[in-house]
C-alpha atoms as a PDB file:
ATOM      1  CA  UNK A   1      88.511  79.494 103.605  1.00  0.00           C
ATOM      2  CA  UNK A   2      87.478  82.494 105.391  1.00  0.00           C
ATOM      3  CA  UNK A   3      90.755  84.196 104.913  1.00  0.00           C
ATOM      4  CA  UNK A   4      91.129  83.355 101.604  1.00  0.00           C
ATOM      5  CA  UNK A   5      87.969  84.170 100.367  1.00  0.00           C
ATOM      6  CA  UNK A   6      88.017  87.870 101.839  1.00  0.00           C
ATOM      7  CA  UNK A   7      91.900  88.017 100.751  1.00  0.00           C
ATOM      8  CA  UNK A   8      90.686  87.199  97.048  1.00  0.00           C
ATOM      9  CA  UNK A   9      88.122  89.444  97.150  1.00  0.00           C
ATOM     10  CA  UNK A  10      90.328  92.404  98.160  1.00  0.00           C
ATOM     11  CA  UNK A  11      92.779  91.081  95.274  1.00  0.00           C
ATOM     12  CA  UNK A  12      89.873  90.784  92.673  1.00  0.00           C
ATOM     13  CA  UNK A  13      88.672  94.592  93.720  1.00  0.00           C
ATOM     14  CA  UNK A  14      92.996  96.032  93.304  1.00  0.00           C
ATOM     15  CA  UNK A  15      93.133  94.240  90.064  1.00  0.00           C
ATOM     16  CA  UNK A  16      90.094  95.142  88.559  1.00  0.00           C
ATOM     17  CA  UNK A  17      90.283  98.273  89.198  1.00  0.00           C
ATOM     18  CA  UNK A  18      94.097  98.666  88.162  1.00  0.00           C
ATOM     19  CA  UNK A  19      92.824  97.160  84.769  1.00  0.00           C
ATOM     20  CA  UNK A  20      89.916  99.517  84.295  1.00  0.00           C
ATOM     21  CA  UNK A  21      92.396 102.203  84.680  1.00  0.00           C
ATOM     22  CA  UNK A  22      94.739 101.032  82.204  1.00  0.00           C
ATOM     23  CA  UNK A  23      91.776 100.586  79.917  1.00  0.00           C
ATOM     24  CA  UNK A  24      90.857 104.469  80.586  1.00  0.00           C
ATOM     25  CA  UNK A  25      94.165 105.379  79.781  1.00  0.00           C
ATOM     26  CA  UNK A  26      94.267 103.306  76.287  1.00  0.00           C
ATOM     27  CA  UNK A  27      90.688 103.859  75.201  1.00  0.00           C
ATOM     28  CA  UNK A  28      90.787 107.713  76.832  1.00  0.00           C
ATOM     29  CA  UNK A  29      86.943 107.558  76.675  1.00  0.00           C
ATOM     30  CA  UNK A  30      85.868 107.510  80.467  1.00  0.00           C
ATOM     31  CA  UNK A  31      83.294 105.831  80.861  1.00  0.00           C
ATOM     32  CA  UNK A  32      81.929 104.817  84.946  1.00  0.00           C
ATOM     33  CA  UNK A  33      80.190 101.719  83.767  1.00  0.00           C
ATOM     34  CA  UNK A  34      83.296 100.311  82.941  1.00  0.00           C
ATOM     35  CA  UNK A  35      84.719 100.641  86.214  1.00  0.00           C
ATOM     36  CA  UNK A  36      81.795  99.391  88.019  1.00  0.00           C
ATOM     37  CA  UNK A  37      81.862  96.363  86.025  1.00  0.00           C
ATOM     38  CA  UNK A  38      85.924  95.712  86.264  1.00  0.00           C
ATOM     39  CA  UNK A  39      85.320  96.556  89.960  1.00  0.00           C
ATOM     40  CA  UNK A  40      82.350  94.075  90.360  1.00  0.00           C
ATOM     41  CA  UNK A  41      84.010  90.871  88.432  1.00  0.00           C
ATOM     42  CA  UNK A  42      87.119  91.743  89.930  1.00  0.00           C
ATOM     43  CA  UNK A  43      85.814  91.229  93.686  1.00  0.00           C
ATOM     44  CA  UNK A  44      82.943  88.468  92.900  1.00  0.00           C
ATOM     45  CA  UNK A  45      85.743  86.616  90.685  1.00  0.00           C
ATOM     46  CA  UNK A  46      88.237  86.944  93.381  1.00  0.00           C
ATOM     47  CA  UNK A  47      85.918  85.956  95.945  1.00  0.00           C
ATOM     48  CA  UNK A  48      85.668  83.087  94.021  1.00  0.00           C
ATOM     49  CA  UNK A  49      88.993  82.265  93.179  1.00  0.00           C
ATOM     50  CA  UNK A  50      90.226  82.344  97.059  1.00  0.00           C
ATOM     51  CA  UNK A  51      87.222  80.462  98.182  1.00  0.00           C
ATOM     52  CA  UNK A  52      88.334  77.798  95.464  1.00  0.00           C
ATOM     53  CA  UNK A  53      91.998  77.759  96.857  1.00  0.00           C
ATOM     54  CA  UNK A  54      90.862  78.333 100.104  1.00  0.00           C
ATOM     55  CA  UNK A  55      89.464  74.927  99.836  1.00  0.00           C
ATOM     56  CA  UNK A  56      92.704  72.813  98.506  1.00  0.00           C
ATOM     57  CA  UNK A  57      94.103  74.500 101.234  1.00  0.00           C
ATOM     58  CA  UNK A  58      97.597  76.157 102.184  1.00  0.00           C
ATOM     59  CA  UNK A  59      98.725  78.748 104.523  1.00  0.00           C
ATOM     60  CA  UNK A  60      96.619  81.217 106.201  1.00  0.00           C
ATOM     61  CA  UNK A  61      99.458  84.137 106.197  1.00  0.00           C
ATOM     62  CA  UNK A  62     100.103  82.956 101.959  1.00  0.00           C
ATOM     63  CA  UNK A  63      96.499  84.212 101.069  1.00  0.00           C
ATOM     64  CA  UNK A  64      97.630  87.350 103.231  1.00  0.00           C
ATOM     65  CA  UNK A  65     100.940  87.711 101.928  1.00  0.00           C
ATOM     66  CA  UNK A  66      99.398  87.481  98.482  1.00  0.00           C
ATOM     67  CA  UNK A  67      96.994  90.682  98.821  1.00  0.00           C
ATOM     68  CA  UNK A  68      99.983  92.642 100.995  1.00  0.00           C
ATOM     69  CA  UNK A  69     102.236  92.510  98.008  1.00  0.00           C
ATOM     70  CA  UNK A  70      99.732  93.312  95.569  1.00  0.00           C
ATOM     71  CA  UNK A  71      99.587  96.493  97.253  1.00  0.00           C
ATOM     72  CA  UNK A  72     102.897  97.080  98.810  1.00  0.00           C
ATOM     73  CA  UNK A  73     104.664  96.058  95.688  1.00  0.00           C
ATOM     74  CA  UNK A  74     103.440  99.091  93.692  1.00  0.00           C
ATOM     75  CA  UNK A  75     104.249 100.918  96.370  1.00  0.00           C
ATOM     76  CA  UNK A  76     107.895 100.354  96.351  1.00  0.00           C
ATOM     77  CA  UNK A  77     107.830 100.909  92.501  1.00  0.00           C
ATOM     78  CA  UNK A  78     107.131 104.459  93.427  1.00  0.00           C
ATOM     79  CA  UNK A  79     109.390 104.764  96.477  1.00  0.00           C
ATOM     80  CA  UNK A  80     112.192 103.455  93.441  1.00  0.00           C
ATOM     81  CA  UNK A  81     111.150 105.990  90.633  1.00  0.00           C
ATOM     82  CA  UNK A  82     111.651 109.192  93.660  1.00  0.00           C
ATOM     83  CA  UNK A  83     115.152 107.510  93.652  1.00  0.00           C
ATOM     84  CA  UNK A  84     116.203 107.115  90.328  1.00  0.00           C
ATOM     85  CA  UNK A  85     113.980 110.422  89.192  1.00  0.00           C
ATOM     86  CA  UNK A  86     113.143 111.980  91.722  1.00  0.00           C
ATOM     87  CA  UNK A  87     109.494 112.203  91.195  1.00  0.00           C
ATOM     88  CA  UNK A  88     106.179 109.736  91.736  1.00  0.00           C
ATOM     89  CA  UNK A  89     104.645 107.449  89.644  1.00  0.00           C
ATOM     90  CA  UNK A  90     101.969 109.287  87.561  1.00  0.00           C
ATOM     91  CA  UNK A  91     103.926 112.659  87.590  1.00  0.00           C
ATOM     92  CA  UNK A  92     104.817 113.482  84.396  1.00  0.00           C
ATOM     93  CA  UNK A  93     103.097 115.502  81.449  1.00  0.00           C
ATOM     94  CA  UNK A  94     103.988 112.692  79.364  1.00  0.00           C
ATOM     95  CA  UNK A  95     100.939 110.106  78.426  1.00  0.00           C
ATOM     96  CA  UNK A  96     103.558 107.727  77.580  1.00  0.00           C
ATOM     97  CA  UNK A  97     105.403 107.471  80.981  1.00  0.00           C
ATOM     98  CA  UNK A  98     102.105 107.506  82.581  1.00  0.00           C
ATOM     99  CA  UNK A  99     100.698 104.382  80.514  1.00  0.00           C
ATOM    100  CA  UNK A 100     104.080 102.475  81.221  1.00  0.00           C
ATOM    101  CA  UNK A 101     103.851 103.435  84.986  1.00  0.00           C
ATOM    102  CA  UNK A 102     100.281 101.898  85.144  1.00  0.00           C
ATOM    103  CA  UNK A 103     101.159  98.824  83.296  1.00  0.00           C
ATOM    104  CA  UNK A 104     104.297  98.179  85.479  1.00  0.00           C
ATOM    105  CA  UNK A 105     102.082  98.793  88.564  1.00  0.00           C
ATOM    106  CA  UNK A 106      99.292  96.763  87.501  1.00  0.00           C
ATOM    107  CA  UNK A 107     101.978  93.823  86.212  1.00  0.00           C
ATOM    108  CA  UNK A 108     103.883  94.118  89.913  1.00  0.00           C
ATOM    109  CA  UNK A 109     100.471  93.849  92.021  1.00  0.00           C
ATOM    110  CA  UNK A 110      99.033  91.149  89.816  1.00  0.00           C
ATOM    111  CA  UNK A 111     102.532  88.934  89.394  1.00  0.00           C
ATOM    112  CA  UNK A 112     103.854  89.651  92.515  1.00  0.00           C
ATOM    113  CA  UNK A 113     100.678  88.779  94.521  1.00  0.00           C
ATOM    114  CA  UNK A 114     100.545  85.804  92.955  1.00  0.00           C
ATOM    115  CA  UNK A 115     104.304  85.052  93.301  1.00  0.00           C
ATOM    116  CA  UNK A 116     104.707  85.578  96.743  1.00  0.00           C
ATOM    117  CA  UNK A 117     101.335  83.271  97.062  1.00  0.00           C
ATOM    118  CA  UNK A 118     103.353  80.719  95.104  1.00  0.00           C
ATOM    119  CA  UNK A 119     106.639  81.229  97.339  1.00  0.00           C
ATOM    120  CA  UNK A 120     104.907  80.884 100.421  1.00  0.00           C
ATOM    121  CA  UNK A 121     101.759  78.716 100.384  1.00  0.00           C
ATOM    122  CA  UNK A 122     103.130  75.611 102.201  1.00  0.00           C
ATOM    123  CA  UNK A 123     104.872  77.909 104.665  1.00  0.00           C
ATOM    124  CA  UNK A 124     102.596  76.987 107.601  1.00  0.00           C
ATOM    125  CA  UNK A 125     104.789  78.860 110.091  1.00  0.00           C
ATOM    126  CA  UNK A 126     103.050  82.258 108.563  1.00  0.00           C
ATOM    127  CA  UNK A 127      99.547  82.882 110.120  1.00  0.00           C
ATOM    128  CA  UNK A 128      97.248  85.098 109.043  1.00  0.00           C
ATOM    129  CA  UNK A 129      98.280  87.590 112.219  1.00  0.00           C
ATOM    130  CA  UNK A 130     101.919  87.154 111.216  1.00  0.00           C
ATOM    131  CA  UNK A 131     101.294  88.537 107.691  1.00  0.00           C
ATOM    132  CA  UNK A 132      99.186  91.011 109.293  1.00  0.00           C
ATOM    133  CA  UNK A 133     102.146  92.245 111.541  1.00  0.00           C
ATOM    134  CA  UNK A 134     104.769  91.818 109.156  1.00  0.00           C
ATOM    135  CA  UNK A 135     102.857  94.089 106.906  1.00  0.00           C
ATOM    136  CA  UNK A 136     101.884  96.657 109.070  1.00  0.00           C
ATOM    137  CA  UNK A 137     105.186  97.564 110.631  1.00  0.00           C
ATOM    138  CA  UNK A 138     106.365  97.279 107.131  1.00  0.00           C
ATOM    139  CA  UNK A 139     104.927 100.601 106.282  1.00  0.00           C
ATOM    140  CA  UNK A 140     105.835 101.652 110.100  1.00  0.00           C
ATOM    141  CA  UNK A 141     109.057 101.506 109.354  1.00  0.00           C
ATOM    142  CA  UNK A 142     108.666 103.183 106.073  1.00  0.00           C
ATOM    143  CA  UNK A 143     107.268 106.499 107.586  1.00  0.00           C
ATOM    144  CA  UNK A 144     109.001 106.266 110.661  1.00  0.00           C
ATOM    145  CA  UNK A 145     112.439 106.405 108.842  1.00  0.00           C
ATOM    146  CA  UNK A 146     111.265 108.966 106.489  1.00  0.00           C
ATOM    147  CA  UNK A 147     110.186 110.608 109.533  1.00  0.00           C
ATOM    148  CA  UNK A 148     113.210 113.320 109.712  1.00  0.00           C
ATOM    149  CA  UNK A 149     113.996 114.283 105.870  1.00  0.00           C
ATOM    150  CA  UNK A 150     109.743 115.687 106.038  1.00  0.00           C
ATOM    151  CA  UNK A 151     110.773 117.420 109.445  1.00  0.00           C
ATOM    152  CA  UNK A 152     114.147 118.941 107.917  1.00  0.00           C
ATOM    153  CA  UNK A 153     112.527 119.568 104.692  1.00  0.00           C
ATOM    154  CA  UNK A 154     109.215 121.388 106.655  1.00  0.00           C
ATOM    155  CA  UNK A 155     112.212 123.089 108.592  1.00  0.00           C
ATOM    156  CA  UNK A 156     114.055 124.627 105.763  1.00  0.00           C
ATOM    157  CA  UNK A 157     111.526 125.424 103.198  1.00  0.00           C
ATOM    158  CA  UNK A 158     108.935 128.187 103.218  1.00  0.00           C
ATOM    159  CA  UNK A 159     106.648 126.151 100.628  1.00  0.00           C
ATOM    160  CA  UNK A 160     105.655 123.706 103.543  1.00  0.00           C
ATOM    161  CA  UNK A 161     101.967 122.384 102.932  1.00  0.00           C
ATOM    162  CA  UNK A 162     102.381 119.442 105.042  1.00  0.00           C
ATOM    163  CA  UNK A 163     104.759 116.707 104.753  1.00  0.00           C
ATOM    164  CA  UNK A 164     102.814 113.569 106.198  1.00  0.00           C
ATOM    165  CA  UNK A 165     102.872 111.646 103.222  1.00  0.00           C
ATOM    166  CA  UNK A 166     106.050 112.601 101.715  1.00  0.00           C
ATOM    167  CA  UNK A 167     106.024 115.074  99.237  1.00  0.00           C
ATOM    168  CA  UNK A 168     108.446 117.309  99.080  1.00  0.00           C
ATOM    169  CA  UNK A 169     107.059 119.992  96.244  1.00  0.00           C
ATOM    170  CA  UNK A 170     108.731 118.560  93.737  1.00  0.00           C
ATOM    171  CA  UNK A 171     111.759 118.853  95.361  1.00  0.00           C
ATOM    172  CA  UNK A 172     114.531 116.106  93.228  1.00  0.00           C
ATOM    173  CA  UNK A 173     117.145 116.046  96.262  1.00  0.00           C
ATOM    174  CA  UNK A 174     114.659 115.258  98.834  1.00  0.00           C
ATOM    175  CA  UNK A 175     111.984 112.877  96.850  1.00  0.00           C
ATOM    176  CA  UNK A 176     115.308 111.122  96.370  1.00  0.00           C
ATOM    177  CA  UNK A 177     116.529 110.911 100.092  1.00  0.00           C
ATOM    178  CA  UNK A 178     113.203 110.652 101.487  1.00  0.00           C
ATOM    179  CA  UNK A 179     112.191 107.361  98.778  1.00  0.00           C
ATOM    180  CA  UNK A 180     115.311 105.471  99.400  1.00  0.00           C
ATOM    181  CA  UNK A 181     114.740 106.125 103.911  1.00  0.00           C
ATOM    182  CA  UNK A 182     110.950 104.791 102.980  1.00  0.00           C
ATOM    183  CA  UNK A 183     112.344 101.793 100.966  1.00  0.00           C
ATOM    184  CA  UNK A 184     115.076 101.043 103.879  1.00  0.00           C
ATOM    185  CA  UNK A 185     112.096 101.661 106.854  1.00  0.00           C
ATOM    186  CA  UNK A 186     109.954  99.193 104.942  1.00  0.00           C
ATOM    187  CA  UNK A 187     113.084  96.273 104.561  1.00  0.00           C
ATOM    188  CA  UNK A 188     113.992  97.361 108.270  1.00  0.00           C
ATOM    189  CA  UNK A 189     110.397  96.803 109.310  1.00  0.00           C
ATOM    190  CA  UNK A 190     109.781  93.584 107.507  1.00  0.00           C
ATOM    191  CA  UNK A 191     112.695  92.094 109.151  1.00  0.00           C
ATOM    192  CA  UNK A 192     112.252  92.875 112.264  1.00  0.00           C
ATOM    193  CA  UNK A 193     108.883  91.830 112.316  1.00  0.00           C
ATOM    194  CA  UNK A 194     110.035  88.387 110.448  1.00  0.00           C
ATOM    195  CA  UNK A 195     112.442  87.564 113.603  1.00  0.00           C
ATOM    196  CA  UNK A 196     109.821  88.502 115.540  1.00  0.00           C
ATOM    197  CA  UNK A 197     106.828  85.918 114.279  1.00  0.00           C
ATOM    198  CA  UNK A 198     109.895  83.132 113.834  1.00  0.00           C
ATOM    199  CA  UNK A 199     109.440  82.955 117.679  1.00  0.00           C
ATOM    200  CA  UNK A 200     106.069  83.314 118.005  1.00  0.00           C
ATOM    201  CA  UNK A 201     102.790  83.293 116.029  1.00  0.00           C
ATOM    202  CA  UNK A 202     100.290  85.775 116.188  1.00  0.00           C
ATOM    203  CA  UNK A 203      96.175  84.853 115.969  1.00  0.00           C
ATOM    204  CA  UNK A 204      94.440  86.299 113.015  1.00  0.00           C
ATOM    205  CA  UNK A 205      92.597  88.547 115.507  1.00  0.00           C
ATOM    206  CA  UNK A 206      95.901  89.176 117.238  1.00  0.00           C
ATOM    207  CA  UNK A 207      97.111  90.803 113.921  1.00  0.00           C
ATOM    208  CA  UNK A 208      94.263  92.746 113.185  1.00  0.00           C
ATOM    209  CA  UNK A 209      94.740  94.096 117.016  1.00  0.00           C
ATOM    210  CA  UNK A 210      98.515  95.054 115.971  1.00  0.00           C
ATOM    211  CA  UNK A 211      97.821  96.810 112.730  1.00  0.00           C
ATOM    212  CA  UNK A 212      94.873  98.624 113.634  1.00  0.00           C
ATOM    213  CA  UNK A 213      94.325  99.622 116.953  1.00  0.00           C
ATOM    214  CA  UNK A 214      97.576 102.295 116.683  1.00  0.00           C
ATOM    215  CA  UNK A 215      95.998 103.994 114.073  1.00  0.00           C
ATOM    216  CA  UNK A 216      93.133 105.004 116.338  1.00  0.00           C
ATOM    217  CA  UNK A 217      95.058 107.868 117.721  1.00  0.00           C
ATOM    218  CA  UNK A 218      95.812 109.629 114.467  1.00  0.00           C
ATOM    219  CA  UNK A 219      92.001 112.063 114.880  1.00  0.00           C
ATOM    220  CA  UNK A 220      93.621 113.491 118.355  1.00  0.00           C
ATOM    221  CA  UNK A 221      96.717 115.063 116.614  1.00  0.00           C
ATOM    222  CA  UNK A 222      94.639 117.683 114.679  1.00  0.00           C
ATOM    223  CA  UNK A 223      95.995 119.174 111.625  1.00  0.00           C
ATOM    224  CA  UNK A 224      98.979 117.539 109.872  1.00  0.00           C
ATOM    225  CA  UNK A 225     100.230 120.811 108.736  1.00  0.00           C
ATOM    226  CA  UNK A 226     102.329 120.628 112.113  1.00  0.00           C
ATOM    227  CA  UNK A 227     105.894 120.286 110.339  1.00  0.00           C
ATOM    228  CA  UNK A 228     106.599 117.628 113.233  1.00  0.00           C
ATOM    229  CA  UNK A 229     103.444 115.715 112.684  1.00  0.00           C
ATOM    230  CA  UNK A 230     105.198 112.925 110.915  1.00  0.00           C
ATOM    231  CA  UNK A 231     107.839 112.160 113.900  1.00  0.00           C
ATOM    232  CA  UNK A 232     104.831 112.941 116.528  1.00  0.00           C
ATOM    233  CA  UNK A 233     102.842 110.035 114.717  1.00  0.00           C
ATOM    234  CA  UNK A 234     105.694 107.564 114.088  1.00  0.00           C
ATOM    235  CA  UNK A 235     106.347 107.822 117.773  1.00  0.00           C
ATOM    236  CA  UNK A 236     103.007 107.084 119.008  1.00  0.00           C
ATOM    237  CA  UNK A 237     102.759 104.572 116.774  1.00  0.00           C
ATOM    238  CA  UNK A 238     105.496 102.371 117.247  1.00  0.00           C
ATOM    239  CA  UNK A 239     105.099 103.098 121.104  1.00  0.00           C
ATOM    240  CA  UNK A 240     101.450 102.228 120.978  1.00  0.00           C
ATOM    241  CA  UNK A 241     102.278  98.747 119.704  1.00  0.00           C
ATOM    242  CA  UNK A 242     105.548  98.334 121.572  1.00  0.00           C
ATOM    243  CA  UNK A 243     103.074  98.800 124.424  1.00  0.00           C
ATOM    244  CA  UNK A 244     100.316  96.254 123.304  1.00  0.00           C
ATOM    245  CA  UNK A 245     103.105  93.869 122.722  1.00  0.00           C
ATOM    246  CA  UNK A 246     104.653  94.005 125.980  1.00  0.00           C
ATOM    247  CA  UNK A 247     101.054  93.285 127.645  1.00  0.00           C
ATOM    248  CA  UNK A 248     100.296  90.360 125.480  1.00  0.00           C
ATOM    249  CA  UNK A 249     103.493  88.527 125.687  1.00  0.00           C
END
């Protein structure tokens, strides 16, 4: 019930918020109250809501799963938009596109949290630190395959501004090559780390441990405006955990 009531919680805050912004974007009268109060409900209904199914019980790693996809699904919406236009969610000048990308993001992190809770809440193989691990080296994967195209595009162009995230200045041919290496890095991750937690499961604090603790390093690499930052990180990173793997096994 623990884990499910702090899951719904974080669920309650994504959706509320998502919803607030589509209102914004209909009503085009912003106003803060509004968001404070989407923002508010959203978290004490959520709270609420996983405490409730926390209580009929289910799989630790299914209230997990639930709030990783409501954020990792949108994210893969915009990793497929760079490949079919070559350009991010949200960046267009037209109000129109811009609407529909909110309400497809909103619909994917609402649906498909709730879908994969669906698909996998009498999967008692999943823990909470499996979730936590599959999730994390999800996105691992996605930068870490990504990795070159920012290093090659920070090696070519003279409009380099720092490539950590991914953007490319607009640049079709790269958003393009660069969203379809994060959408393979995150399927690469996801599987590997699903082969992994077959064989063995993974605390809730264990997980925490794996998806946290590599991040601790990013402050010592100074500025990202290095045009190798983003292969300098991915390799600590993954070699950070390969290393607190190998002493925990």
């Amino acid at each position: 019930m623990g884990v499910s009531s702090f899951a719904g919680a974080l669920d309650g805050l994504i959706w509320g918020s998502l919803i607030s912004a589509n209102y914004y974007h209909y009503v085009n009268e912003w106003d803060p109250r509004i968001f404070y109060m989407f923002a508010i409900f959203g978290l004490s209904a959520g709270n609420l809501a996983g405490t409730l199914a926390g209580s009929f019980g289910g799989s630790e790693g299914a209230h997990i799963l639930k709030t990783v996809s409501a954020v990792q699904l949108p994210y893969a919406y915009n990793q497929l938009k760079r490949i079919i236009l070559g350009r991010w969610a949200f960046d267009s000048e037209s109000e129109g596109e811009i609407k529909a990308d909110l309400g497809i993001i909103t619909g994917l992190s609402i649906v498909g949290g709730l879908g994969t809770f669906t698909l996998t809440y009498n999967d008692h193989s999943i823990t909470a630190g499996d979730a936590l691990f599959m999730a994390s080296n999800m996105i691992r994967g996605a930068f870490a395959l990504e990795a070159p195209i920012k290093v090659l595009y920070a090696s070519t162009r003279r409009d380099f501004g720092g490539t950590f995230f991914g953007y490319y200045n607009r640049d079709p041919v790269f958003e393009r090559v660069g969203g379809f290496a994060n959408l393979a890095g995150m399927a690469l991750g996801g599987y590997l780390s699903y082969k992994i937690v077959k064989k063995k499961d993974f605390s809730l604090t264990t997980g925490i441990i794996y998806a946290f603790v590599p991040l601790m390093y990013y402050p010592a690499l100074g500025p990202m405006e290095n045009p190798f930052a983003p292969i300098m990180t991915s390799i600590l990173d993954i070699g950070i955990l390969i290393i607190i793997y190998k002493s925990t096994l």
